[in-house]
Protein backbone atom coordinates (compact mmCIF):
# COMPACT_ATOMS: atom_id res chain seq x y z
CA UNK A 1 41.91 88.51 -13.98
CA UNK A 2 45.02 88.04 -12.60
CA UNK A 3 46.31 90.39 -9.93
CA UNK A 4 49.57 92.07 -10.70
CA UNK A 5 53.10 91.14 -9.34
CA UNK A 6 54.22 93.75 -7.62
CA UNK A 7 51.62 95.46 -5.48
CA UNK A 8 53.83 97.87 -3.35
CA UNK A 9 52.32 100.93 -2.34
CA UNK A 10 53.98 103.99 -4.05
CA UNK A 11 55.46 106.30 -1.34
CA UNK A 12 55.23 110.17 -1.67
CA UNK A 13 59.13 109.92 -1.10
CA UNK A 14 59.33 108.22 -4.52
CA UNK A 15 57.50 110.65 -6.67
CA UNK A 16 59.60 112.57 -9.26
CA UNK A 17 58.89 114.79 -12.48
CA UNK A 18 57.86 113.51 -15.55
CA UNK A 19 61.20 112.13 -16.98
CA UNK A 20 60.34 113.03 -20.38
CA UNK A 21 58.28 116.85 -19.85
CA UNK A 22 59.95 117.21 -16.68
CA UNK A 23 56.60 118.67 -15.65
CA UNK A 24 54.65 117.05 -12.03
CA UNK A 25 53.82 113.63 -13.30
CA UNK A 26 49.63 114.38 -12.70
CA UNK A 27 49.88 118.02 -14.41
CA UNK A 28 47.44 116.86 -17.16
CA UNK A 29 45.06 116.43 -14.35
CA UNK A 30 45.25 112.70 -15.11
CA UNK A 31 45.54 110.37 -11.98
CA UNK A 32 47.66 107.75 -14.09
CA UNK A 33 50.96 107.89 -14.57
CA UNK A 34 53.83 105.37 -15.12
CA UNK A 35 56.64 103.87 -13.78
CA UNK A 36 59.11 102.20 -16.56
CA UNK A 37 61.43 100.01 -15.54
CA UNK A 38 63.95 98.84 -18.35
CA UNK A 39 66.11 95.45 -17.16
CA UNK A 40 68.73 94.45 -19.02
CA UNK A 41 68.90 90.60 -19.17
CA UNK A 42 72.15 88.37 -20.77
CA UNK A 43 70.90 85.07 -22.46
CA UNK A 44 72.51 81.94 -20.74
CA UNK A 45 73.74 80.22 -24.30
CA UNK A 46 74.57 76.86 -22.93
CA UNK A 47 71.51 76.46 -21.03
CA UNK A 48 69.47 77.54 -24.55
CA UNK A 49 71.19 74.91 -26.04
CA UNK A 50 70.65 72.20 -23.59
CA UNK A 51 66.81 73.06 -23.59
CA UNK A 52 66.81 72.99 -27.12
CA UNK A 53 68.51 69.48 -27.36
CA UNK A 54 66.03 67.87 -25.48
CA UNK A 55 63.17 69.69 -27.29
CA UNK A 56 64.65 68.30 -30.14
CA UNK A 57 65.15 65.05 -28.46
CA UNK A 58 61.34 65.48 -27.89
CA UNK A 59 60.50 65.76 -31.71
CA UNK A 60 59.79 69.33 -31.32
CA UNK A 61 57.44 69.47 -28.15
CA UNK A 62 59.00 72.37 -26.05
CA UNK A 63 56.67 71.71 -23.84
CA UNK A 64 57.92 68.29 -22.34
CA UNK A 65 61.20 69.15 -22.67
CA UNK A 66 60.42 72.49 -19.92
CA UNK A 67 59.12 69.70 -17.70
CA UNK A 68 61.82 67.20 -18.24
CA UNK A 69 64.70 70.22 -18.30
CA UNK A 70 66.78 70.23 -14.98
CA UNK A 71 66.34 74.18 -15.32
CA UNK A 72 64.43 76.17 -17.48
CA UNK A 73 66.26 79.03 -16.66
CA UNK A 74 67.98 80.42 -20.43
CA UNK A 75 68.49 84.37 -19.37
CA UNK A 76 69.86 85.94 -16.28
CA UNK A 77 68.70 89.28 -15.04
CA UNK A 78 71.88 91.62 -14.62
CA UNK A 79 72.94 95.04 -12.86
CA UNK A 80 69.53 97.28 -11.35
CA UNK A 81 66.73 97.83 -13.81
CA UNK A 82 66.46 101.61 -14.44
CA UNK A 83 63.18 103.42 -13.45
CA UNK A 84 61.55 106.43 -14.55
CA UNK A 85 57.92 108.06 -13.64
CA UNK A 86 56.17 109.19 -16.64
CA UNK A 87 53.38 111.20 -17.39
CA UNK A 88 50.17 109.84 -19.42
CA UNK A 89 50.30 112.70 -21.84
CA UNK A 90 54.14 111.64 -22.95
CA UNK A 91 53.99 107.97 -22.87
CA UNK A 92 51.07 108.32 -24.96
CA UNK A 93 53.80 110.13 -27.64
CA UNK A 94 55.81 108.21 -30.02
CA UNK A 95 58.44 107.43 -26.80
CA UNK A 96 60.96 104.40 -27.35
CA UNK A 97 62.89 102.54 -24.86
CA UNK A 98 65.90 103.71 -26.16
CA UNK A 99 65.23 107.39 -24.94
CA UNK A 100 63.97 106.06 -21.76
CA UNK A 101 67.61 104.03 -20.91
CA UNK A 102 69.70 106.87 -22.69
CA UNK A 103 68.09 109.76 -20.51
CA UNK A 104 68.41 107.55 -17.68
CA UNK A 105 72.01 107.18 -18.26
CA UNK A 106 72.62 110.88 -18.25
CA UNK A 107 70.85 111.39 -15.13
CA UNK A 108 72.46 108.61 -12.90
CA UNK A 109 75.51 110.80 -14.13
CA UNK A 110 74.63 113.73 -13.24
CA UNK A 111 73.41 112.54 -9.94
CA UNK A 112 76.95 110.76 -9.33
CA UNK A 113 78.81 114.48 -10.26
């Protein structure tokens, strides 16, 4: 199994309410909760199209054209992800990302008022 990423200890300092139930993120007596992190990323067209040339060139196998590519890079990651704790009970509702970035939204604003 592989071990995840990002291993950082999570600090008392960084523990909020549930962003969706606004209730303690454990209150279901559940020792699970989650941190969602949504990241917007901006496709690099030219560099899609280069990589995709030389697949082509390749007859189709993307695979030797990744290791041939001078960069395999097609998508950039832009501006700070944005992170919310979550309880168990409500990510285990019918929760979409688009709530998740919208409520975000309105809290960085009210945070910046």
């Amino acid at each position: 199994m592989k071990s995840p990423e990002n291993t950082k200890p999570f600090d008392a300092a960084e523990i909020r309410k549930c962003f969706l139930c606004g209730r303690g993120v454990m209150h279901d007596n559940n020792i699970v909760f989650y941190e969602v992190a949504v990241q917007p990323i901006c496709a690099d067209l030219p560099a899609i199209r280069q990589l995709h040339g030389l697949e082509m060139m390749m007859g189709g196998a993307a695979p030797i054209a990744r290791a041939l590519a001078p960069s395999t890079t097609i998508a950039h990651r832009v501006g700070t992800p944005n992170r919310v704790l979550c309880c168990m009970e409500c990510l285990g509702t019918n929760t979409t990302v688009a709530v998740l970035l919208e409520a975000n939204s309105a809290e960085e604003e009210l945070s910046d008022a």
